[in-house]
Protein backbone atom coordinates (compact mmCIF):
# COMPACT_ATOMS: atom_id res chain seq x y z
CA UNK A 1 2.83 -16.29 -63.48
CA UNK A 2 3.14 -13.60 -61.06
CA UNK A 3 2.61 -14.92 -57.17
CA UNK A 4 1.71 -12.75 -54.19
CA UNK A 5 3.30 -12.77 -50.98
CA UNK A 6 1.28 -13.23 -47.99
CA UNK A 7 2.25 -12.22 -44.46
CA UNK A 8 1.84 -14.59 -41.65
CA UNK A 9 0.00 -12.24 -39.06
CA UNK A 10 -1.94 -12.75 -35.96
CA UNK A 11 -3.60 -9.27 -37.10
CA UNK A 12 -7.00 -8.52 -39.49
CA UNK A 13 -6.02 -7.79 -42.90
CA UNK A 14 -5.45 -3.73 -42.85
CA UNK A 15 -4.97 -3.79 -38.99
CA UNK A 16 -1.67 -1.44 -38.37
CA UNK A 17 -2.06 -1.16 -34.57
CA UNK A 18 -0.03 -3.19 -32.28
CA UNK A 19 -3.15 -4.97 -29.65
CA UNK A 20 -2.04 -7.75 -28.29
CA UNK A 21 -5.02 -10.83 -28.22
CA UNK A 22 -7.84 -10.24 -25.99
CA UNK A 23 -7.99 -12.22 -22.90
CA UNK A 24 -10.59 -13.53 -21.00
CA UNK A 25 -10.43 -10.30 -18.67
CA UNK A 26 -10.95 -8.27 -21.49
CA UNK A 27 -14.56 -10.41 -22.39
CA UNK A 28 -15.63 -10.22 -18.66
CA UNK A 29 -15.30 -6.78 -18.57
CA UNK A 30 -17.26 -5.86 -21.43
CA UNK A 31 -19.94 -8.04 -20.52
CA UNK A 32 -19.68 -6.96 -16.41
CA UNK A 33 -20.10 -3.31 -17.86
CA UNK A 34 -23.05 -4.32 -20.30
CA UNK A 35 -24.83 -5.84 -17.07
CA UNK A 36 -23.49 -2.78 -14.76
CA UNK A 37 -24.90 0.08 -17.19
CA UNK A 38 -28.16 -1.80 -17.65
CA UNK A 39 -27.54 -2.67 -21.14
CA UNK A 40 -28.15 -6.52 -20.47
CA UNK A 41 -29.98 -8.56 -17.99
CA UNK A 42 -28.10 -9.66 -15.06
CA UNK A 43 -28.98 -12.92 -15.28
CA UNK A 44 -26.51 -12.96 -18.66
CA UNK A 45 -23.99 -14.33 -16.77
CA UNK A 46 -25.71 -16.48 -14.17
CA UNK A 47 -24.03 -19.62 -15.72
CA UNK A 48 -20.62 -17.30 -15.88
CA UNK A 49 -20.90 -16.20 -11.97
CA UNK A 50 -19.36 -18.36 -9.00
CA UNK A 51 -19.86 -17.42 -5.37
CA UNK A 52 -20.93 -13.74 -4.32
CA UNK A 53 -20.56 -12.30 -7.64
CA UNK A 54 -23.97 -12.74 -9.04
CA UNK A 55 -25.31 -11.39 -5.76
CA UNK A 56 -22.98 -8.47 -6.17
CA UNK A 57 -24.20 -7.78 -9.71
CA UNK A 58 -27.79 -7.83 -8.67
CA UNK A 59 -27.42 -5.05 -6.10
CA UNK A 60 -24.93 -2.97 -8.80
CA UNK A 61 -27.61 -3.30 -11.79
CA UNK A 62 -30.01 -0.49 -12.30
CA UNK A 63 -33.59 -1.54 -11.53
CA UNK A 64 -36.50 -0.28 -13.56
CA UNK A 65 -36.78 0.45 -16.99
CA UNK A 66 -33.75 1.08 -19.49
CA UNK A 67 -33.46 4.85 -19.79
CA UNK A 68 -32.09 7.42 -22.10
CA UNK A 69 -28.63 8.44 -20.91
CA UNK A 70 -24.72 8.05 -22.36
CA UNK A 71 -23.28 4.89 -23.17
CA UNK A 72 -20.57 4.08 -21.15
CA UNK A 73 -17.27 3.06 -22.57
CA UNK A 74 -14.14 1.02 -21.49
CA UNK A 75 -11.23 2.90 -21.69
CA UNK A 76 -8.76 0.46 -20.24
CA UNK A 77 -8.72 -2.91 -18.54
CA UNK A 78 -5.61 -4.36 -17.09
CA UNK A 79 -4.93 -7.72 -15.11
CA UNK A 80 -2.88 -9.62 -12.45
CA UNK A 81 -2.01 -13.09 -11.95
CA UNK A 82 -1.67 -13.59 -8.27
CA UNK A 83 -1.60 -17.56 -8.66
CA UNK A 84 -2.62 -20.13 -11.12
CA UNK A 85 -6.02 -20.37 -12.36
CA UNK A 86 -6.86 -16.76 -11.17
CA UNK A 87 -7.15 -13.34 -12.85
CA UNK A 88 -7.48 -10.24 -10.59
CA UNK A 89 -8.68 -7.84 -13.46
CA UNK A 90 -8.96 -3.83 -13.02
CA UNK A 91 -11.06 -1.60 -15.42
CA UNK A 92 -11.29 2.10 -16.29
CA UNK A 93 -14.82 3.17 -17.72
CA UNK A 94 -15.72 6.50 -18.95
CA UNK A 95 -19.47 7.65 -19.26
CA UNK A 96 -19.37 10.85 -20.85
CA UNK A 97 -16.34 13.32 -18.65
CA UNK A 98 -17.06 10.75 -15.68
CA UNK A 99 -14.82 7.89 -14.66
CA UNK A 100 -15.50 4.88 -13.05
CA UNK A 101 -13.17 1.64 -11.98
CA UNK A 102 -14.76 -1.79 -11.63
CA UNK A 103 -12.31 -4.57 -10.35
CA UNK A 104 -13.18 -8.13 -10.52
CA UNK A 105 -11.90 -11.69 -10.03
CA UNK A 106 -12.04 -14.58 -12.36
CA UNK A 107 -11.51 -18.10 -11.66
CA UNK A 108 -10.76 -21.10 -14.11
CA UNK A 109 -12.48 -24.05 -12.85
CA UNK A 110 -11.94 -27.84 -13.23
CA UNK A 111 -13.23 -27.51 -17.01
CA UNK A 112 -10.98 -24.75 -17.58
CA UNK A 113 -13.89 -22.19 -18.09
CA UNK A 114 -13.18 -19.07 -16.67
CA UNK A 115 -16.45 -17.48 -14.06
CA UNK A 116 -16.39 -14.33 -12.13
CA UNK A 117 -16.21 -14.66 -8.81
CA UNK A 118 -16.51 -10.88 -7.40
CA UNK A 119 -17.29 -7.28 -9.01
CA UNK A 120 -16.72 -3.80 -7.25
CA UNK A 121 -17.36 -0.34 -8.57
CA UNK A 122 -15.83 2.85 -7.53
CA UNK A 123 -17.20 6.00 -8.39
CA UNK A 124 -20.06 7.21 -10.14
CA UNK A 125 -22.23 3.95 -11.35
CA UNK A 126 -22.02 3.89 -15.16
């Protein structure tokens, strides 16, 4: 009886790559972007939003209809701990040969959910 050795991995079978686990950072900004870029609603996060920041993504949102243009992609998104319970996240987005950064704060409350709690852009809007 011949037995095969499995490996105990934190990686998808056939995954070579090094990534570390995605963070909650990483799922805010993906979905931020999404809402930034017009590809969802805003109101997508309204349950994931605490103070100004659903305010904030109203006015960044494009209004009107969805229309034809690139997709925007994020190219990097980094993160700082400045105190327990709170991510101050950073992100690098590319649409096309532009480049945009979006920072944003997260905050973990009582339940231990995590909710955005503001959202800049600088540069061209994705």
């Amino acid at each position: 009886m011949t037995r095969t050795r499995t490996r105990n991995t934190t990686r998808p079978p056939g995954r070579r790559d090094q990534r570390r686990p995605r963070g909650p950072h990483d799922w805010f900004a993906e979905r931020l972007l999404a809402v930034v870029s017009g590809q969802r609603p805003v109101h997508s996060l309204l349950g994931l939003t605490v103070g100004p920041a659903y305010e904030q993504l109203v006015t960044l949102a494009p209004t009107g209809p969805p229309r034809e243009r690139l997709r925007p992609v994020l190219r990097h998104c980094g993160r700082f701990h400045p105190g327990p319970g709170v991510i101050e996240a950073f992100a690098r987005i590319a649409t096309g040969e532009r480049v945009s950064a979006m920072a944003f704060r997260l905050e973990q409350g009582p339940d231990l959910r995590w909710r955005c709690a503001a959202v800049e852009i600088q540069g061209p809007r994705p």
